[in-house]
N, C-alpha and C. Protein backbone atom coordinates (compact mmCIF):
# COMPACT_ATOMS: atom_id res chain seq x y z
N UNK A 1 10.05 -10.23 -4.41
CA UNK A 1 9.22 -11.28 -3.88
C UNK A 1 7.79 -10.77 -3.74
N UNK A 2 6.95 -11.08 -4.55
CA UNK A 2 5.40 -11.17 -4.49
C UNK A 2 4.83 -11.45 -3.45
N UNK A 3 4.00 -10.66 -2.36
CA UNK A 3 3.42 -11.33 -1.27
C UNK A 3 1.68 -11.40 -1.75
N UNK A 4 1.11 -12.37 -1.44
CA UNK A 4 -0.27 -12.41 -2.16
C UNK A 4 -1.25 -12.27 -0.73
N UNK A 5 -2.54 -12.37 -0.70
CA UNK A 5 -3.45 -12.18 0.39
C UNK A 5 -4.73 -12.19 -0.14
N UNK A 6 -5.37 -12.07 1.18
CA UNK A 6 -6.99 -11.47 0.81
C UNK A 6 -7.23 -11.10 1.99
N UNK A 7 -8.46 -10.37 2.04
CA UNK A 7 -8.90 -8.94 3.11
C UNK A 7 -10.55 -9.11 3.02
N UNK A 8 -10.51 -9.85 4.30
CA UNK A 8 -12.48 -9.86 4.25
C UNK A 8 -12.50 -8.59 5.83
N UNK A 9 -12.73 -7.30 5.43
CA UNK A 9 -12.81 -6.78 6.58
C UNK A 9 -14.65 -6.93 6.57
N UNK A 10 -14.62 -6.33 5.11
CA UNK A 10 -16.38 -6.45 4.68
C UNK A 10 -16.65 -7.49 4.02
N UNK A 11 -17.98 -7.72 3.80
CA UNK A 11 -18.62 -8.69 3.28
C UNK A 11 -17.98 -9.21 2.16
N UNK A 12 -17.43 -8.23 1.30
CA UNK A 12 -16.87 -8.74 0.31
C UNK A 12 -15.26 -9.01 0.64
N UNK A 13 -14.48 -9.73 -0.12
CA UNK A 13 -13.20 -10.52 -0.46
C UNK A 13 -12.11 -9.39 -1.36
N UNK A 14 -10.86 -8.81 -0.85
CA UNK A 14 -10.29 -8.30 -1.77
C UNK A 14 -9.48 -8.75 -1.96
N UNK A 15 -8.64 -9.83 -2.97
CA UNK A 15 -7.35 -10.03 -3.17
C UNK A 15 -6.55 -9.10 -3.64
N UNK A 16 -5.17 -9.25 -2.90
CA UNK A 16 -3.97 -8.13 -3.83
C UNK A 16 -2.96 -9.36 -3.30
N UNK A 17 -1.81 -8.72 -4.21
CA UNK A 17 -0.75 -8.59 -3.83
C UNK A 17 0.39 -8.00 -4.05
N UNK A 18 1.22 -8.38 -3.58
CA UNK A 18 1.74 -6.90 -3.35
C UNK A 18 3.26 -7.52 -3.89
N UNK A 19 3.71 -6.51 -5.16
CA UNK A 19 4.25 -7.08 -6.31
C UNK A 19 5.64 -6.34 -5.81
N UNK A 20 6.02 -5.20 -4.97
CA UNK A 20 7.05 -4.87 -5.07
C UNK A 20 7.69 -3.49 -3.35
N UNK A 21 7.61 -3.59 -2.39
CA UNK A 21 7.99 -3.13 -1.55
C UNK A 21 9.22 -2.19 -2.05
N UNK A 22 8.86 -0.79 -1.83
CA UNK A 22 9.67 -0.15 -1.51
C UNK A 22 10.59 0.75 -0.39
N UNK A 23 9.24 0.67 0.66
CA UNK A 23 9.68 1.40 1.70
C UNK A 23 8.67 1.21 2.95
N UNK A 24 9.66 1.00 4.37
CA UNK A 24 7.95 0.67 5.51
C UNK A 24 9.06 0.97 6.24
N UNK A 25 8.27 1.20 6.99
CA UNK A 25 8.00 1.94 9.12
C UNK A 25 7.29 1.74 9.86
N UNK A 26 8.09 1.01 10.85
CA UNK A 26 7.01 0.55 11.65
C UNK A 26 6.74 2.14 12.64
N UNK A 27 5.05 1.35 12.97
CA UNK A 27 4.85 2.67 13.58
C UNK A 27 4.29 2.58 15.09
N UNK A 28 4.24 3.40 16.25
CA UNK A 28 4.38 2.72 17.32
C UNK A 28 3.38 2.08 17.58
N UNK A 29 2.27 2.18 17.02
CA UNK A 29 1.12 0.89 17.56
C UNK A 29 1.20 -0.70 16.79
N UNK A 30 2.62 -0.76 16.21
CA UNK A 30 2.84 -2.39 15.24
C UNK A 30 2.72 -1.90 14.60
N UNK A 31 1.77 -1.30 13.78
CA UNK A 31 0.90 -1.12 12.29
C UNK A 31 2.60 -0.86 11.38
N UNK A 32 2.11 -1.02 10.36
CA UNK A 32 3.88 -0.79 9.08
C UNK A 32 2.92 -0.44 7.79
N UNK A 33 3.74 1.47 8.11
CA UNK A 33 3.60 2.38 6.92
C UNK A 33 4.35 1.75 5.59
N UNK A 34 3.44 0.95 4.47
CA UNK A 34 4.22 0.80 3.97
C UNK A 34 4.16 1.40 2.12
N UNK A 35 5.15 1.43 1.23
CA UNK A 35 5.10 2.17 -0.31
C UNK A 35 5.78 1.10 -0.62
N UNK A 36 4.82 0.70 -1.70
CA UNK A 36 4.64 -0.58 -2.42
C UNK A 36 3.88 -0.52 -3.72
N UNK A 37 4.02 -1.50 -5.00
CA UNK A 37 3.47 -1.49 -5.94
C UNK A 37 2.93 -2.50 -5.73
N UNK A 38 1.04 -2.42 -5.66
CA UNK A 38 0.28 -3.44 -5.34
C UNK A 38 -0.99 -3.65 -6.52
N UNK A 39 -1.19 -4.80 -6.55
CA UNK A 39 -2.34 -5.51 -7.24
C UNK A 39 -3.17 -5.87 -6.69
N UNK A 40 -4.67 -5.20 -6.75
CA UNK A 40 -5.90 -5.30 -6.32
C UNK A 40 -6.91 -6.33 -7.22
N UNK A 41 -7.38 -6.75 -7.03
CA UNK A 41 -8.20 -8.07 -7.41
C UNK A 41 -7.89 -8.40 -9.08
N UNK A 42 -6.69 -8.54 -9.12
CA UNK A 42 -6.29 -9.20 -10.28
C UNK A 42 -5.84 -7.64 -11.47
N UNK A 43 -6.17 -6.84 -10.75
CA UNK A 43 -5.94 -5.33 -11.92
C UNK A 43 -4.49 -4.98 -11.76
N UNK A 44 -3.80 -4.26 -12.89
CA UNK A 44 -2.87 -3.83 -12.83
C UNK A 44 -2.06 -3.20 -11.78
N UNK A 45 -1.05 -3.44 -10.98
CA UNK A 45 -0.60 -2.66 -9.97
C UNK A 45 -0.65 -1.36 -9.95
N UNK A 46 -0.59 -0.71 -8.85
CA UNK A 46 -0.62 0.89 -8.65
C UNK A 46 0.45 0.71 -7.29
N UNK A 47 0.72 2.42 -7.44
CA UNK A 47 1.70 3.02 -6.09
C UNK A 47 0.82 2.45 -5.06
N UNK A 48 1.08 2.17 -4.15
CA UNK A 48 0.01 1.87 -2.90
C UNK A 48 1.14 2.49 -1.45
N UNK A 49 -0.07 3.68 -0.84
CA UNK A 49 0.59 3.93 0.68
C UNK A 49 -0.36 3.76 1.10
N UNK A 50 0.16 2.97 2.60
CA UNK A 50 -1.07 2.02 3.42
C UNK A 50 -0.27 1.74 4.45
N UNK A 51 -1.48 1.35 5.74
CA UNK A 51 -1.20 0.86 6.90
C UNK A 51 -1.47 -0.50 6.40
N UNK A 52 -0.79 -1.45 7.44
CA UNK A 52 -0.48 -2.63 7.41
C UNK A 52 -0.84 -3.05 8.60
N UNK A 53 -1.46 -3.93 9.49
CA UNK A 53 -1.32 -4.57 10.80
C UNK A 53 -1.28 -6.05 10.87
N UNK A 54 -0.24 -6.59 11.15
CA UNK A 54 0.24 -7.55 11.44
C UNK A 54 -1.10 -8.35 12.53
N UNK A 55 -1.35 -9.57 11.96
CA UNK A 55 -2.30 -10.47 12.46
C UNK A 55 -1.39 -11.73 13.26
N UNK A 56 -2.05 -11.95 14.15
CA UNK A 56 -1.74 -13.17 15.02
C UNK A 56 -1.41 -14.45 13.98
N UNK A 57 -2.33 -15.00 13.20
CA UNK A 57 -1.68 -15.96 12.23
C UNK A 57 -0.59 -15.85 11.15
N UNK A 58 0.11 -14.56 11.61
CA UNK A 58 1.10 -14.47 10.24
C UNK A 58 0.84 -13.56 8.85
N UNK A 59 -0.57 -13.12 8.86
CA UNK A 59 -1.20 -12.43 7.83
C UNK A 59 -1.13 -10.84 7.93
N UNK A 60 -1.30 -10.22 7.34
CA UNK A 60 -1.59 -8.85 7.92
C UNK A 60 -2.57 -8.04 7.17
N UNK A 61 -3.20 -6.99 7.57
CA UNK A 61 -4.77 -6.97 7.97
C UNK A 61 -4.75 -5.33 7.30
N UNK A 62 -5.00 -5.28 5.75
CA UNK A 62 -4.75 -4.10 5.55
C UNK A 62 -5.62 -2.71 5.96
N UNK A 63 -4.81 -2.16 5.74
CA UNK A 63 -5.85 -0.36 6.50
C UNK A 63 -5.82 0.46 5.61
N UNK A 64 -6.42 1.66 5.73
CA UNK A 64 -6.69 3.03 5.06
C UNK A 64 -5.29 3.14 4.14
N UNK A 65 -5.46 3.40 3.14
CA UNK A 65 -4.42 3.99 2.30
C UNK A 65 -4.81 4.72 1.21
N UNK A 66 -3.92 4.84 0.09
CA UNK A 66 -4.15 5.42 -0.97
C UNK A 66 -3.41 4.56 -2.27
N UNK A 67 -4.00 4.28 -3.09
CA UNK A 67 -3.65 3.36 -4.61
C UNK A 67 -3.18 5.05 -5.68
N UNK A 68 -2.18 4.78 -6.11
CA UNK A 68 -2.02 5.55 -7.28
C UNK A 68 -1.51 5.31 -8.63
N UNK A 69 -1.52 5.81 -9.99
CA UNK A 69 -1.11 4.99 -10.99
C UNK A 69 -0.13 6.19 -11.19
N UNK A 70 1.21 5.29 -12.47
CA UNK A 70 2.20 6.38 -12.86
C UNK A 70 1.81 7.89 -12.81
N UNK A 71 0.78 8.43 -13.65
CA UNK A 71 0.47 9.41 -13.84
C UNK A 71 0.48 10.53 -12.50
N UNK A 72 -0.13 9.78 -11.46
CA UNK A 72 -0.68 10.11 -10.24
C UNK A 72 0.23 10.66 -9.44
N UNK A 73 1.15 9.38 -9.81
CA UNK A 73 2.47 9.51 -8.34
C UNK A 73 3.25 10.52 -8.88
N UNK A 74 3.31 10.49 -10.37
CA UNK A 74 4.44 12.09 -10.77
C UNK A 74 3.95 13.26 -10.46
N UNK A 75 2.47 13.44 -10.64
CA UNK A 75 1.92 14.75 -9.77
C UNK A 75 2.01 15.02 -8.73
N UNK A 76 2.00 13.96 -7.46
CA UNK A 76 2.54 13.75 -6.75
C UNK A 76 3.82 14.39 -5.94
N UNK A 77 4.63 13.64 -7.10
CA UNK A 77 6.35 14.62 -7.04
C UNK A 77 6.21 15.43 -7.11
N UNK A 78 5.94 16.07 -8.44
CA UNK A 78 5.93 17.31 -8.50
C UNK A 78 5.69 18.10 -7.15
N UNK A 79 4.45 17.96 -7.18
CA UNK A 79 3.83 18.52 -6.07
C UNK A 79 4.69 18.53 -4.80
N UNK A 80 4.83 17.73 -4.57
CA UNK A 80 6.55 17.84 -3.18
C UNK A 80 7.01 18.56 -3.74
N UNK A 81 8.14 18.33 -4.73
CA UNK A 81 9.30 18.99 -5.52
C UNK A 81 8.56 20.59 -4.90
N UNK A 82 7.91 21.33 -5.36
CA UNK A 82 7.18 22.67 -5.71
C UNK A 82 7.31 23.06 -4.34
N UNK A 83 6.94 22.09 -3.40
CA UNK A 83 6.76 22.98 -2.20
C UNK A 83 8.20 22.85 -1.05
N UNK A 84 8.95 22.15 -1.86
CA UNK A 84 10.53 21.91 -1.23
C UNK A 84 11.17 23.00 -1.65
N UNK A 85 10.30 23.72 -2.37
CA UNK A 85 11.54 25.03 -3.43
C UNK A 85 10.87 26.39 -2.72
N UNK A 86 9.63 26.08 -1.93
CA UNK A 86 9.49 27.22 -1.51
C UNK A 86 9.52 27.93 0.29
């Protein structure tokens, strides 16, 4: 299920949405850690880890994260993997 949005924190407008949930936690201030494959103003999805905060109208109000593409997120692994072995 596709969730769609937009994000005026700044002047400017960002649409995404967010094409595929994989994993969230809520965390104790509301906010929800969440790993998701998301679409930023119409561009191809990327890995996306991000805070989330739930808005009074039903919306939620995105925060600091990080966008990554295939390439990214396997370095990524790796990079865990490497330091799980040591």
């Amino acid at each position: 299920m596709a969730i769609k949005g937009r994000s005026t924190r700044t002047e400017r407008t960002v649409n995404y949405e967010i094409v595929e949930t994989y994993a969230e936690r809520k965390l104790d201030n509301g906010s929800i850690l969440r790993v998701a494959e998301v679409s930023w103003n119409g561009r191809p999805a990327k890995f996306d880890i991000r805070k989330w905060t739930p808005q009074d109208d039903g919306t939620e109000r995105c925060g600091k994260g990080i966008a990554l593409d295939v390439d990214e997120i396997n370095m990524l692994k790796d990079m865990l993997n490497e330091m799980d072995e040591d």
